[in-house]
PDB file of N, CA and C in Angstrom:
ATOM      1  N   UNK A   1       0.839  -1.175   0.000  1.00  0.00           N
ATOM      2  CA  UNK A   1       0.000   0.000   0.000  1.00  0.00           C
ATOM      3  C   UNK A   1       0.890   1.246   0.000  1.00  0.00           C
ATOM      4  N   UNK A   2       0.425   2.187  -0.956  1.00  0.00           N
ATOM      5  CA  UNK A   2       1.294   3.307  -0.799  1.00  0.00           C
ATOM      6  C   UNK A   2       1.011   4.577   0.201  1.00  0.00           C
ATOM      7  N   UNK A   3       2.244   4.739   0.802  1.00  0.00           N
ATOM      8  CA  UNK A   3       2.419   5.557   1.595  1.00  0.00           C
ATOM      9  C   UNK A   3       1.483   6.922   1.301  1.00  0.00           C
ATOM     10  N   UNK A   4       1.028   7.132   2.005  1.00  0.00           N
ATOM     11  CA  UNK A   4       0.072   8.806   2.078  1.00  0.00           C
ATOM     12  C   UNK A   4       0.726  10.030   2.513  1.00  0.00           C
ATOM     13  N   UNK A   5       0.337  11.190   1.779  1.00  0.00           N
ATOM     14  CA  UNK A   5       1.221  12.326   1.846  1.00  0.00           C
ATOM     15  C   UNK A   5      -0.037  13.042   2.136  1.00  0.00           C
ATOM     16  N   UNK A   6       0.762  14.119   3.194  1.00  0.00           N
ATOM     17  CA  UNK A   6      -0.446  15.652   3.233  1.00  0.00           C
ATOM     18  C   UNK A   6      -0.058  16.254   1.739  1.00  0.00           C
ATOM     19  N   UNK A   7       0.590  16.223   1.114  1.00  0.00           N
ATOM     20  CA  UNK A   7       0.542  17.073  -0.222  1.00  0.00           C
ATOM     21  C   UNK A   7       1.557  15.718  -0.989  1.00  0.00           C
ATOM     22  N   UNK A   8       0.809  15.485  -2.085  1.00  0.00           N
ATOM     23  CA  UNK A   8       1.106  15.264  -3.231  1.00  0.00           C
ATOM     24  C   UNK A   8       1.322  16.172  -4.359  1.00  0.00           C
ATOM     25  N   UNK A   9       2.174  15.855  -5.139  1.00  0.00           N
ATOM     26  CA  UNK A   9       2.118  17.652  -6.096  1.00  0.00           C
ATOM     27  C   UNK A   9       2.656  16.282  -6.984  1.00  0.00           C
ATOM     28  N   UNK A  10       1.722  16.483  -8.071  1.00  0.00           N
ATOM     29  CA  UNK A  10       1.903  15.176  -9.510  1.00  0.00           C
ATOM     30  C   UNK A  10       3.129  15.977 -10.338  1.00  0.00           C
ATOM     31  N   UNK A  11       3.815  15.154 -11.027  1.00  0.00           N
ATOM     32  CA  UNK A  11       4.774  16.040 -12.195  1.00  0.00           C
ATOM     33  C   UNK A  11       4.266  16.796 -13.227  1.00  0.00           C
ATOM     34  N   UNK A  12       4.709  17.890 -13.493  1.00  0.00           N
ATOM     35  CA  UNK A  12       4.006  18.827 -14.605  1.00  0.00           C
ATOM     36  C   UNK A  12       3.945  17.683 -15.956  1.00  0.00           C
ATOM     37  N   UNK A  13       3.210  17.855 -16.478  1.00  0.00           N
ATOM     38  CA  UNK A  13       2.688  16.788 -17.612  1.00  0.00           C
ATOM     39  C   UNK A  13       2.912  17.047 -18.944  1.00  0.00           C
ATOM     40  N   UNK A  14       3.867  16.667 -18.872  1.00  0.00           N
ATOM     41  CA  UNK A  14       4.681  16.497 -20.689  1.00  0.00           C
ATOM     42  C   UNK A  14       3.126  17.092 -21.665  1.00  0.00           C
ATOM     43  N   UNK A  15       3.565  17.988 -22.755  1.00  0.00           N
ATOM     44  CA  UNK A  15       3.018  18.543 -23.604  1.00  0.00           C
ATOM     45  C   UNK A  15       3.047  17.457 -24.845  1.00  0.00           C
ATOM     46  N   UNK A  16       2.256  16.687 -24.936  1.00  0.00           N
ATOM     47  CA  UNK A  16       1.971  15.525 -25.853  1.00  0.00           C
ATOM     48  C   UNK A  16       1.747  15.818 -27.390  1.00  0.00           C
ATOM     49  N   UNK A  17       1.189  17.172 -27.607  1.00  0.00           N
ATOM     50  CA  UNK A  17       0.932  17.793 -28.373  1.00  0.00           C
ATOM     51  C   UNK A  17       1.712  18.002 -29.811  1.00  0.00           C
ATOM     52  N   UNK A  18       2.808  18.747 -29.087  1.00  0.00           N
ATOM     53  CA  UNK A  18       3.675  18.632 -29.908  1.00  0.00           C
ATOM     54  C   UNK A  18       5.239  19.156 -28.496  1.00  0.00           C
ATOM     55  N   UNK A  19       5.869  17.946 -28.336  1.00  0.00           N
ATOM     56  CA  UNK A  19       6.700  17.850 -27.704  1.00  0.00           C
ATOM     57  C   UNK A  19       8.234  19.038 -27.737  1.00  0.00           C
ATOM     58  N   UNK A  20       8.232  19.431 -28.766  1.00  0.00           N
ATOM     59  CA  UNK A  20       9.639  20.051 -29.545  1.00  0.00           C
ATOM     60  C   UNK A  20       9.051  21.725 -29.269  1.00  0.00           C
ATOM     61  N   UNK A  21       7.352  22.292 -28.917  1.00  0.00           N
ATOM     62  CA  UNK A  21       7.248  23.299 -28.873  1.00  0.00           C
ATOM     63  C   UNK A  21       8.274  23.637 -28.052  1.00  0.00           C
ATOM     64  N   UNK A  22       8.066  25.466 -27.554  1.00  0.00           N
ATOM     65  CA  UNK A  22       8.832  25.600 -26.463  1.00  0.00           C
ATOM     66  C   UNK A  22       7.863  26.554 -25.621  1.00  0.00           C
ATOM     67  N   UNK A  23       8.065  26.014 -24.287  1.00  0.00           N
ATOM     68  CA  UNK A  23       7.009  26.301 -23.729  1.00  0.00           C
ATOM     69  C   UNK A  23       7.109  27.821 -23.051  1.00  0.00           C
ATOM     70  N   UNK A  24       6.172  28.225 -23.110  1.00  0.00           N
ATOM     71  CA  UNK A  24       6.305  30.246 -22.420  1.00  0.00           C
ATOM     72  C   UNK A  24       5.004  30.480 -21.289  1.00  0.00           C
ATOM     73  N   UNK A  25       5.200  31.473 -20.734  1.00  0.00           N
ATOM     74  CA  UNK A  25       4.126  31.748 -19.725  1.00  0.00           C
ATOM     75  C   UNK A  25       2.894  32.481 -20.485  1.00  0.00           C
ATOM     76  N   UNK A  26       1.858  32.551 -20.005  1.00  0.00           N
ATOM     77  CA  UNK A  26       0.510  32.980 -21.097  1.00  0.00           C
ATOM     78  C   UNK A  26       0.011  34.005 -20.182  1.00  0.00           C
ATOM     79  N   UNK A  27      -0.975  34.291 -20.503  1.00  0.00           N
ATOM     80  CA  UNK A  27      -2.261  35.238 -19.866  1.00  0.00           C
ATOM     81  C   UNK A  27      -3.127  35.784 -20.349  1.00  0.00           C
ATOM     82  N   UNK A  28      -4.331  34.754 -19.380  1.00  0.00           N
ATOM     83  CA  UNK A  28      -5.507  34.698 -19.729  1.00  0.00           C
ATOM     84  C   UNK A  28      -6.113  35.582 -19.329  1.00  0.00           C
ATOM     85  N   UNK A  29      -6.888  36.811 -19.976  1.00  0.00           N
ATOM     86  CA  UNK A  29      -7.774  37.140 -19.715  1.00  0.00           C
ATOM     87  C   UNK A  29      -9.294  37.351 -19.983  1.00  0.00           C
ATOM     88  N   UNK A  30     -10.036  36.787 -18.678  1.00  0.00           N
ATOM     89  CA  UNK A  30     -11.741  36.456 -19.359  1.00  0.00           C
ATOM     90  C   UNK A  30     -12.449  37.329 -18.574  1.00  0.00           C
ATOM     91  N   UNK A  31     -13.652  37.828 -19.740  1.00  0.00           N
ATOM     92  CA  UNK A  31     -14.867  38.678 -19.342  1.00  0.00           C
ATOM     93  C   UNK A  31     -16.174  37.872 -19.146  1.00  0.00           C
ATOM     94  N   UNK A  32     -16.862  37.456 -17.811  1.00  0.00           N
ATOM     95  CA  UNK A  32     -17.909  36.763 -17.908  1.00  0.00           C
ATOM     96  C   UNK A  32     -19.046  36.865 -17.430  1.00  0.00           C
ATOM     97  N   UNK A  33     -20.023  36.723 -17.029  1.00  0.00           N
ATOM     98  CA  UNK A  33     -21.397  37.159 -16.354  1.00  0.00           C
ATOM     99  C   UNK A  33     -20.581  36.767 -15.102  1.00  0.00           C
ATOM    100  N   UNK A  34     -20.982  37.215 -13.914  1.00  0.00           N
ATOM    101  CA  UNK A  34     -21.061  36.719 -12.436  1.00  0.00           C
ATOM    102  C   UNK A  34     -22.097  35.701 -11.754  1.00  0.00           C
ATOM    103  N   UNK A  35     -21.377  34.239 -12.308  1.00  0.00           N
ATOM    104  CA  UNK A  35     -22.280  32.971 -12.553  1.00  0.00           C
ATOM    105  C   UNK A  35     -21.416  32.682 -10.491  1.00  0.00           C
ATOM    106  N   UNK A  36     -21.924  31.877  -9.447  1.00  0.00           N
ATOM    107  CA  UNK A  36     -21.303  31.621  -9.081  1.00  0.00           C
ATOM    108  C   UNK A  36     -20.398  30.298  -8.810  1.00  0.00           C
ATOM    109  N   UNK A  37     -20.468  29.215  -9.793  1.00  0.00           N
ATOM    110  CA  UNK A  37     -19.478  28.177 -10.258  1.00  0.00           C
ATOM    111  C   UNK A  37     -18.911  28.794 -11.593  1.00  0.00           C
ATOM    112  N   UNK A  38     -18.976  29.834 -12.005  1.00  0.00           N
ATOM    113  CA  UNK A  38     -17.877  30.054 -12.869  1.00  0.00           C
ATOM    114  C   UNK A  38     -16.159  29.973 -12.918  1.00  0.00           C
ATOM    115  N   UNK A  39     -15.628  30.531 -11.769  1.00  0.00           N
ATOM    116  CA  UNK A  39     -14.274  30.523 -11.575  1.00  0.00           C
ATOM    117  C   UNK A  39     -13.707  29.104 -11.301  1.00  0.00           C
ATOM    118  N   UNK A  40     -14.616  28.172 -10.497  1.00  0.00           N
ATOM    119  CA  UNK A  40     -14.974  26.789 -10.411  1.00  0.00           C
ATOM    120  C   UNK A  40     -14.514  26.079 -11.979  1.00  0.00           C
ATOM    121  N   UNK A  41     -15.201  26.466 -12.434  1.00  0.00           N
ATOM    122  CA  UNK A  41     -15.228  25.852 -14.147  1.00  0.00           C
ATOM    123  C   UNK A  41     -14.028  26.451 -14.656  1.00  0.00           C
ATOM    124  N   UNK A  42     -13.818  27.825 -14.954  1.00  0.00           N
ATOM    125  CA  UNK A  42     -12.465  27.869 -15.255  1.00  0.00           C
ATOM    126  C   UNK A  42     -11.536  27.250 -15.019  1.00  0.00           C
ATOM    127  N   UNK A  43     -11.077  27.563 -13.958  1.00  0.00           N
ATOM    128  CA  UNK A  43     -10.118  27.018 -12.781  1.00  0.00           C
ATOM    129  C   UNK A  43      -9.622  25.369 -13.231  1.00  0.00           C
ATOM    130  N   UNK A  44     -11.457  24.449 -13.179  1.00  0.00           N
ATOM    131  CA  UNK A  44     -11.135  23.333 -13.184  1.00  0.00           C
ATOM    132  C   UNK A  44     -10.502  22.485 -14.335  1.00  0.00           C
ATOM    133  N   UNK A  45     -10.135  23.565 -15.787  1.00  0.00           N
ATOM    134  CA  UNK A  45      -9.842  23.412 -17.180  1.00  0.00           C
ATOM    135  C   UNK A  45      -8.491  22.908 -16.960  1.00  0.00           C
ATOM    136  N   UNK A  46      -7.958  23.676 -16.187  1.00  0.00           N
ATOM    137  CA  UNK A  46      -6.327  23.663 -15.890  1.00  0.00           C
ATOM    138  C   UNK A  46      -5.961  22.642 -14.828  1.00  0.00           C
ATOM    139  N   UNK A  47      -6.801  22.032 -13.863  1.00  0.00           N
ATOM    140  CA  UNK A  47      -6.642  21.135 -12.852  1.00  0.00           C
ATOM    141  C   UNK A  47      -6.939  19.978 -13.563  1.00  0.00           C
ATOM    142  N   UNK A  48      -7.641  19.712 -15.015  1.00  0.00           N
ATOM    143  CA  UNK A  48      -7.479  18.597 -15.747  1.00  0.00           C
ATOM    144  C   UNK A  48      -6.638  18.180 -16.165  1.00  0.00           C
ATOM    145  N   UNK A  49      -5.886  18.961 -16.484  1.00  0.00           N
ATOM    146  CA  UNK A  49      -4.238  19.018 -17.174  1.00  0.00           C
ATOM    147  C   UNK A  49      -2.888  19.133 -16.078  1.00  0.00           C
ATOM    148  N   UNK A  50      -3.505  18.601 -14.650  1.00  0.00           N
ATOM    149  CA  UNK A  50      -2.484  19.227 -13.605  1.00  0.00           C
ATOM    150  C   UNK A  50      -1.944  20.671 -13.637  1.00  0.00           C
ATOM    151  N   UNK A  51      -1.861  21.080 -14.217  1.00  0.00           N
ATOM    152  CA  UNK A  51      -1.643  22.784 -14.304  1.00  0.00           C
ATOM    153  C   UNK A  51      -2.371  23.413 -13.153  1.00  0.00           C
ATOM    154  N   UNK A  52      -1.034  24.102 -12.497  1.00  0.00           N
ATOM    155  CA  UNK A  52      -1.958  25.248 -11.178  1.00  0.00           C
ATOM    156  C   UNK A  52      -1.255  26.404 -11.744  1.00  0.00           C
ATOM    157  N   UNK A  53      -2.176  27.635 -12.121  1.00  0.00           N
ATOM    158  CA  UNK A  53      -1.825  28.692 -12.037  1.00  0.00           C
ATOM    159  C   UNK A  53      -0.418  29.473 -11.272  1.00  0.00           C
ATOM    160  N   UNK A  54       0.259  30.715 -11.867  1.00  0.00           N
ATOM    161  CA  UNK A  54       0.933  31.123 -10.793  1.00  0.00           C
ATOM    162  C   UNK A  54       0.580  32.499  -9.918  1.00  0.00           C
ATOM    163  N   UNK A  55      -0.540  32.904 -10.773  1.00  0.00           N
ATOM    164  CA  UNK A  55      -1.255  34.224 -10.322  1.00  0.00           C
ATOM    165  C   UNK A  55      -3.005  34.153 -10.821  1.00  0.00           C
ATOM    166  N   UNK A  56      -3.513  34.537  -9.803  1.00  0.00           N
ATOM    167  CA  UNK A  56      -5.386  34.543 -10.271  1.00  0.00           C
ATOM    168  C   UNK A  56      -5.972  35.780  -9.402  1.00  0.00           C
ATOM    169  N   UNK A  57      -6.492  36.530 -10.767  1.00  0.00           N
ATOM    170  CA  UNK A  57      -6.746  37.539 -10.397  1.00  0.00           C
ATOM    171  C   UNK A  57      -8.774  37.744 -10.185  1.00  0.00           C
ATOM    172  N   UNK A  58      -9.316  37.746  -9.283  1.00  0.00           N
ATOM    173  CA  UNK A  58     -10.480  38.218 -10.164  1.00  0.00           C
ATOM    174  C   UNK A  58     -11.264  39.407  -9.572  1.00  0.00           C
ATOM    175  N   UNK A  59     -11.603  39.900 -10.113  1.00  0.00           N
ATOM    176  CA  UNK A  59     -12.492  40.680  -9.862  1.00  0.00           C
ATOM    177  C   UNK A  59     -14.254  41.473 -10.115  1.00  0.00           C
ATOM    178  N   UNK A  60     -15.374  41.281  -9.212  1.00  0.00           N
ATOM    179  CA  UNK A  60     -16.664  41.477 -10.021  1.00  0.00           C
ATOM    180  C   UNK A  60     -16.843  43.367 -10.248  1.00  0.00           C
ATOM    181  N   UNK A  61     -17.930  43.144 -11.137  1.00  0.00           N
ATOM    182  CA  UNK A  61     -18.148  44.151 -11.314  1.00  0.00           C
ATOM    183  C   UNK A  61     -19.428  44.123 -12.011  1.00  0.00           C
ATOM    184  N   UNK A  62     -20.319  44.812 -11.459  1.00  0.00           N
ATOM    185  CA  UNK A  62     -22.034  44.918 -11.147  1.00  0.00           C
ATOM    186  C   UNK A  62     -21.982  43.444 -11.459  1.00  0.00           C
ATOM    187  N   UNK A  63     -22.361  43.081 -13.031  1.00  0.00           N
ATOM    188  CA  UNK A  63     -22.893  41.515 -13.521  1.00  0.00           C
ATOM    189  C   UNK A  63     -21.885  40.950 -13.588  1.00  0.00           C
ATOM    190  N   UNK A  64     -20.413  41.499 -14.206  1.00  0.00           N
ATOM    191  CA  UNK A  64     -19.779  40.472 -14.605  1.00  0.00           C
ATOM    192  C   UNK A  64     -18.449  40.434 -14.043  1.00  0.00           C
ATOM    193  N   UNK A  65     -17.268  39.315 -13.948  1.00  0.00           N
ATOM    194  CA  UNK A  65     -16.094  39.037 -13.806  1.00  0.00           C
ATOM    195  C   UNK A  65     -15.377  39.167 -14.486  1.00  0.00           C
ATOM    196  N   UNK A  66     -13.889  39.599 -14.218  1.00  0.00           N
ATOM    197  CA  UNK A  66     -12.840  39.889 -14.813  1.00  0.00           C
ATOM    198  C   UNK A  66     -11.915  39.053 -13.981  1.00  0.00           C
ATOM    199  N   UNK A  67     -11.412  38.077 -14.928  1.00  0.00           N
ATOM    200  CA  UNK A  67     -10.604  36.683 -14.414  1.00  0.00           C
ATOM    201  C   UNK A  67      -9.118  37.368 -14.886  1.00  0.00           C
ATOM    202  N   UNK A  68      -7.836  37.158 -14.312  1.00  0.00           N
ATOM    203  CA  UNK A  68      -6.663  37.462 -15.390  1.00  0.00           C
ATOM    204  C   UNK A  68      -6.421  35.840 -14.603  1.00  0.00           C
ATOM    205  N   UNK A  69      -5.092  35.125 -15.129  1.00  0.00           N
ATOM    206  CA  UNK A  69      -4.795  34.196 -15.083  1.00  0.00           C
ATOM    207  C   UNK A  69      -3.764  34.223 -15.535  1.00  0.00           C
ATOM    208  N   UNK A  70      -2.446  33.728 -14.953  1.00  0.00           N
ATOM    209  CA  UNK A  70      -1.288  33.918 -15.327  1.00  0.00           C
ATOM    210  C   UNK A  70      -0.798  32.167 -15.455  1.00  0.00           C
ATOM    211  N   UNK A  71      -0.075  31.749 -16.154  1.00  0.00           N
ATOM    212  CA  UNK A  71       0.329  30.214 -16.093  1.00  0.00           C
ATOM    213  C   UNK A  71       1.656  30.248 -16.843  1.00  0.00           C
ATOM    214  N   UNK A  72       2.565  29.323 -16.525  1.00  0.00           N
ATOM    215  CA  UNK A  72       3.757  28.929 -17.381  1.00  0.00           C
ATOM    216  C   UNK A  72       3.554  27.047 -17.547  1.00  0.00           C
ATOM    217  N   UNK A  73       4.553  27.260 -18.144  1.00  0.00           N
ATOM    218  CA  UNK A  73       5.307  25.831 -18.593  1.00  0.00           C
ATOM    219  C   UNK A  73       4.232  24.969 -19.525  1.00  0.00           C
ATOM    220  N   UNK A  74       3.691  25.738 -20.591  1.00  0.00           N
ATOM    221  CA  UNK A  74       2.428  26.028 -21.502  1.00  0.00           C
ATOM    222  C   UNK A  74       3.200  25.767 -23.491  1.00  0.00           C
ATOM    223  N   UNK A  75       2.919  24.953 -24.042  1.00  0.00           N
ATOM    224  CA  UNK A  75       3.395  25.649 -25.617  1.00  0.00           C
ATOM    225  C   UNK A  75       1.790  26.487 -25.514  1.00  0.00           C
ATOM    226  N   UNK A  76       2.434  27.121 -26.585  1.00  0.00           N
ATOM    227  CA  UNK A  76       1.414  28.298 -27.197  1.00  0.00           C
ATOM    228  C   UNK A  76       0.418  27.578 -27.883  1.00  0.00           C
ATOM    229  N   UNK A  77       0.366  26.568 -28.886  1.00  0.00           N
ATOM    230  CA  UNK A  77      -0.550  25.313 -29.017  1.00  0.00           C
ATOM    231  C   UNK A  77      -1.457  24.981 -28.128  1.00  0.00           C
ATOM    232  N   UNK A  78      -0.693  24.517 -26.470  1.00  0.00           N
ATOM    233  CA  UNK A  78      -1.778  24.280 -25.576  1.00  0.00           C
ATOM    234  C   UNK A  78      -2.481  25.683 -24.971  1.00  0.00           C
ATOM    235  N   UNK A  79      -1.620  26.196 -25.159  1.00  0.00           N
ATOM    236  CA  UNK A  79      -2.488  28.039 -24.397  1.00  0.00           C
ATOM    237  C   UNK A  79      -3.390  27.852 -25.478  1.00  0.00           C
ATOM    238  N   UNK A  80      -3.808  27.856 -26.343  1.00  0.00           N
ATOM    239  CA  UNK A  80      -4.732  28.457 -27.238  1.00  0.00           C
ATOM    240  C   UNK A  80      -5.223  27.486 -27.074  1.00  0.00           C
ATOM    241  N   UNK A  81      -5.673  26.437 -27.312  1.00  0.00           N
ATOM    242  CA  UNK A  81      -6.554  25.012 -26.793  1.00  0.00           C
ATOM    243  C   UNK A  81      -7.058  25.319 -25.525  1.00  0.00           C
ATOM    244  N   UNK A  82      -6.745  25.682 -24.615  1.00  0.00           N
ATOM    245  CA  UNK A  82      -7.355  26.466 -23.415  1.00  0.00           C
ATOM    246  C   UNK A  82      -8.405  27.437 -23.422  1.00  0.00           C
ATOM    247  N   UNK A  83      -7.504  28.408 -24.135  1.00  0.00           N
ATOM    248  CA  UNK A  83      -8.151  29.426 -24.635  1.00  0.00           C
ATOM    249  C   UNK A  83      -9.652  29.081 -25.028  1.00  0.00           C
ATOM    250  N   UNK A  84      -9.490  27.797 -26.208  1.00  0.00           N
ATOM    251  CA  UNK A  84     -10.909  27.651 -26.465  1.00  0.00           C
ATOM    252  C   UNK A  84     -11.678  27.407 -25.824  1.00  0.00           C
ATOM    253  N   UNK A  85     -11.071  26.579 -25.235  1.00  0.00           N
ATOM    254  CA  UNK A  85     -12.104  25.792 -23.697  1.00  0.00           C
ATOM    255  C   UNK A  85     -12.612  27.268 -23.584  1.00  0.00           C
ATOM    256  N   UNK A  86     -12.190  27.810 -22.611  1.00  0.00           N
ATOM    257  CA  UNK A  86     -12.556  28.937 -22.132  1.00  0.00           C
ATOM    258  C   UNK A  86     -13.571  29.588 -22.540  1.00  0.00           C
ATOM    259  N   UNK A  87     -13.834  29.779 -24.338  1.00  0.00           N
ATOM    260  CA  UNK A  87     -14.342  30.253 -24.596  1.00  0.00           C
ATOM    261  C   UNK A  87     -15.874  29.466 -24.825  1.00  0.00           C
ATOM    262  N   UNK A  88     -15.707  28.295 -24.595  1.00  0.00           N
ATOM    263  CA  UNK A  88     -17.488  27.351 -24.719  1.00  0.00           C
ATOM    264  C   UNK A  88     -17.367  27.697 -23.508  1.00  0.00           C
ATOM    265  N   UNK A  89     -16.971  28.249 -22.215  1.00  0.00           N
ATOM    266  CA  UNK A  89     -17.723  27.724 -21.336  1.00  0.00           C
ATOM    267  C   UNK A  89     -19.346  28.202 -20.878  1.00  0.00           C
ATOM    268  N   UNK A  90     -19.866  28.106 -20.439  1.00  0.00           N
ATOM    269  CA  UNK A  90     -21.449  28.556 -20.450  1.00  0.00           C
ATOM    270  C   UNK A  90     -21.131  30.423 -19.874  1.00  0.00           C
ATOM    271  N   UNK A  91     -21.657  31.558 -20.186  1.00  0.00           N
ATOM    272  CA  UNK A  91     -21.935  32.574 -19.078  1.00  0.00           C
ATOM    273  C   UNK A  91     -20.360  33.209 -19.834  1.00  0.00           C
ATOM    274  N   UNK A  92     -19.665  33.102 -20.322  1.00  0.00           N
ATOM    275  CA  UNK A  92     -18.245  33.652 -20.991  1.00  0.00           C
ATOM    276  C   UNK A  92     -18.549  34.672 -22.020  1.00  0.00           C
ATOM    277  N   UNK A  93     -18.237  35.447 -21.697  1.00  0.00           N
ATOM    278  CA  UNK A  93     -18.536  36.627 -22.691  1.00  0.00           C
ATOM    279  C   UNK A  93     -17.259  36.619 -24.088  1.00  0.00           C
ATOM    280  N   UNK A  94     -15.824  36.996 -23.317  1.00  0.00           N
ATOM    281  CA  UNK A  94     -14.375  36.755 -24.085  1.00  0.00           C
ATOM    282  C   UNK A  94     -13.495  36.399 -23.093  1.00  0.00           C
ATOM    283  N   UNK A  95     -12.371  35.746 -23.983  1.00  0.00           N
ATOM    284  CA  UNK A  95     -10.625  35.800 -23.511  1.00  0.00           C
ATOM    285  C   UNK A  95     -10.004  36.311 -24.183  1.00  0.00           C
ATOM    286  N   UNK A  96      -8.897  36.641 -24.012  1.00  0.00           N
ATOM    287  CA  UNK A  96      -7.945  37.130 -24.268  1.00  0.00           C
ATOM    288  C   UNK A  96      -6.794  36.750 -24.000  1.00  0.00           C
ATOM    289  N   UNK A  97      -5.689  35.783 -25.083  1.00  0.00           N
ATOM    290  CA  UNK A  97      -4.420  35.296 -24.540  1.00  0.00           C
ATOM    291  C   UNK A  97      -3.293  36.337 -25.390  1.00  0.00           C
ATOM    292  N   UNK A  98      -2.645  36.307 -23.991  1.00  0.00           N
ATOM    293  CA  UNK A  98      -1.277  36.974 -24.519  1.00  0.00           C
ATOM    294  C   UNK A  98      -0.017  36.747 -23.699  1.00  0.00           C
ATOM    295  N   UNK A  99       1.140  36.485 -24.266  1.00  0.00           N
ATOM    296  CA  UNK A  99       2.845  36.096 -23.277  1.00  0.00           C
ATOM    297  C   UNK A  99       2.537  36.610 -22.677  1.00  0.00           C
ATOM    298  N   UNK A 100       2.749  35.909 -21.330  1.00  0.00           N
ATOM    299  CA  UNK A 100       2.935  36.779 -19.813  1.00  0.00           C
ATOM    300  C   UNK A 100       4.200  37.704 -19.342  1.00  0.00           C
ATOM    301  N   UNK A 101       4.982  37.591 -20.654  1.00  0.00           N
ATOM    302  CA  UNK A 101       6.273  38.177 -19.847  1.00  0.00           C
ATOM    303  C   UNK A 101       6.070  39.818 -19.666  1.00  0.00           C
ATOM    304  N   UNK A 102       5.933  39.778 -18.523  1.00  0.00           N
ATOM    305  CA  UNK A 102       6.283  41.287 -17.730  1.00  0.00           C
ATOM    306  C   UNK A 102       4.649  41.731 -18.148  1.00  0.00           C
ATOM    307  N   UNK A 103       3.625  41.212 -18.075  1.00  0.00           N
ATOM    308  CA  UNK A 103       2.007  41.319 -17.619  1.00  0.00           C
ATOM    309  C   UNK A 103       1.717  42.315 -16.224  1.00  0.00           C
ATOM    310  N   UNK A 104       2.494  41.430 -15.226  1.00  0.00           N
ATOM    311  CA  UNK A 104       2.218  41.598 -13.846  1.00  0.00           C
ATOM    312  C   UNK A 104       3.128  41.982 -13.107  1.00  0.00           C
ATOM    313  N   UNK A 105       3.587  43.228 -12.748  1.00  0.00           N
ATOM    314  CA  UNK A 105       4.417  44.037 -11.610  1.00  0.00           C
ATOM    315  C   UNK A 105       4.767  43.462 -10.750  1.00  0.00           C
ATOM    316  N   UNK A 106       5.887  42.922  -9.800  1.00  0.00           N
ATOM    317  CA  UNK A 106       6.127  42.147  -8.861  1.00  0.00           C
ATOM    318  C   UNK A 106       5.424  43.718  -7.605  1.00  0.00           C
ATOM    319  N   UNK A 107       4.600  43.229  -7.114  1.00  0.00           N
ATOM    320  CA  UNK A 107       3.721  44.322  -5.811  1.00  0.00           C
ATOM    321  C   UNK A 107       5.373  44.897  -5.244  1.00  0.00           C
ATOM    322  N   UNK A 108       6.298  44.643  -5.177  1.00  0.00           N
ATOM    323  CA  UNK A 108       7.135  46.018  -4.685  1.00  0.00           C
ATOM    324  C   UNK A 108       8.167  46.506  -5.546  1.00  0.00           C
ATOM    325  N   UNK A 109       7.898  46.244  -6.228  1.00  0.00           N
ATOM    326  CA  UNK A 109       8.422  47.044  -7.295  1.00  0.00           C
ATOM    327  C   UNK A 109       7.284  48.089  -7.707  1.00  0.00           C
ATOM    328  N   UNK A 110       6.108  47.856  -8.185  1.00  0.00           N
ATOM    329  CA  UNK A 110       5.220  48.655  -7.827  1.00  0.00           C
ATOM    330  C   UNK A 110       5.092  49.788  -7.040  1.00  0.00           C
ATOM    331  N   UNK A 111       5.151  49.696  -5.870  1.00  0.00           N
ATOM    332  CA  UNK A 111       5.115  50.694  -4.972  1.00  0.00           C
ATOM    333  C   UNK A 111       6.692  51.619  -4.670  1.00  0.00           C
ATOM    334  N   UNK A 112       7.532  51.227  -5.401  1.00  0.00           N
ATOM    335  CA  UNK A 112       8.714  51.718  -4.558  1.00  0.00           C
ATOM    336  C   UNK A 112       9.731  52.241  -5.931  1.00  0.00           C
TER     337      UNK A 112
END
C-alpha cells in the first residue's frame, strides 16, 4: 500500500501535443457574467491538465467578472486550446491570450 502524503504535487505533464514546442508563460484574460461556479469551471480546465496557475486575479463588477490568469510551462498550441475551452464555457462573454512576460508588476516594485 502506498504511503500517504499531506501534499502530493503530480509532475508537470509532458506537452503531448507537440513535444519540440517551447514552452512560455501565457495570460488569460476572461470577461464573464457573475455565474457563481464560474471561476470553479475555469479554474477546473487547468486542474485537468495538472496545471496550477501562478497568479489569479479576479475581480466582479455589477454583472460580470474579470478573471486574469497567469500560467507557465504552456506551448502556445496548448495556451490556445485552453483558450478555447474557455471560450465554450457557459456565461463567458471573451478571452484574451497573450505572453505573460512582464504582464504583472512584482507588488514592490510597484510601490517603490
Amino acid at each position: 500500500m502506498p504511503h500517504l502524503e499531506a501534499v502530493n504535487t503530480p509532475p508537470t505533464r509532458a506537452d503531448v501535443w507537440n513535444v519540440s514546442n517551447v514552452h512560455c508563460g501565457v495570460h488569460y484574460q476572461v470577461l464573464a457574467e457573475a455565474e457563481p461556479d464560474l471561476l470553479c469551471r475555469a479554474l477546473n480546465l487547468f486542474a485537468l491538465q495538472c496545471l496550477t496557475p501562478q497568479q489569479v486575479n479576479v475581480q466582479r463588477m455589477d454583472d460580470l467578472l474579470s478573471i486574469d490568469i497567469v500560467i507557465d510551462g504552456l506551448s502556445w498550441h496548448r495556451a490556445q486550446v485552453i483558450a478555447e475551452k474557455l471560450r465554450n464555457l457557459i456565461s463567458v462573454c471573451s478571452v484574451e491570450l497573450q505572453a505573460a512576460d512582464s504582464v504583472w508588476v512584482d507588488a514592490t516594485q510597484a510601490t517603490g
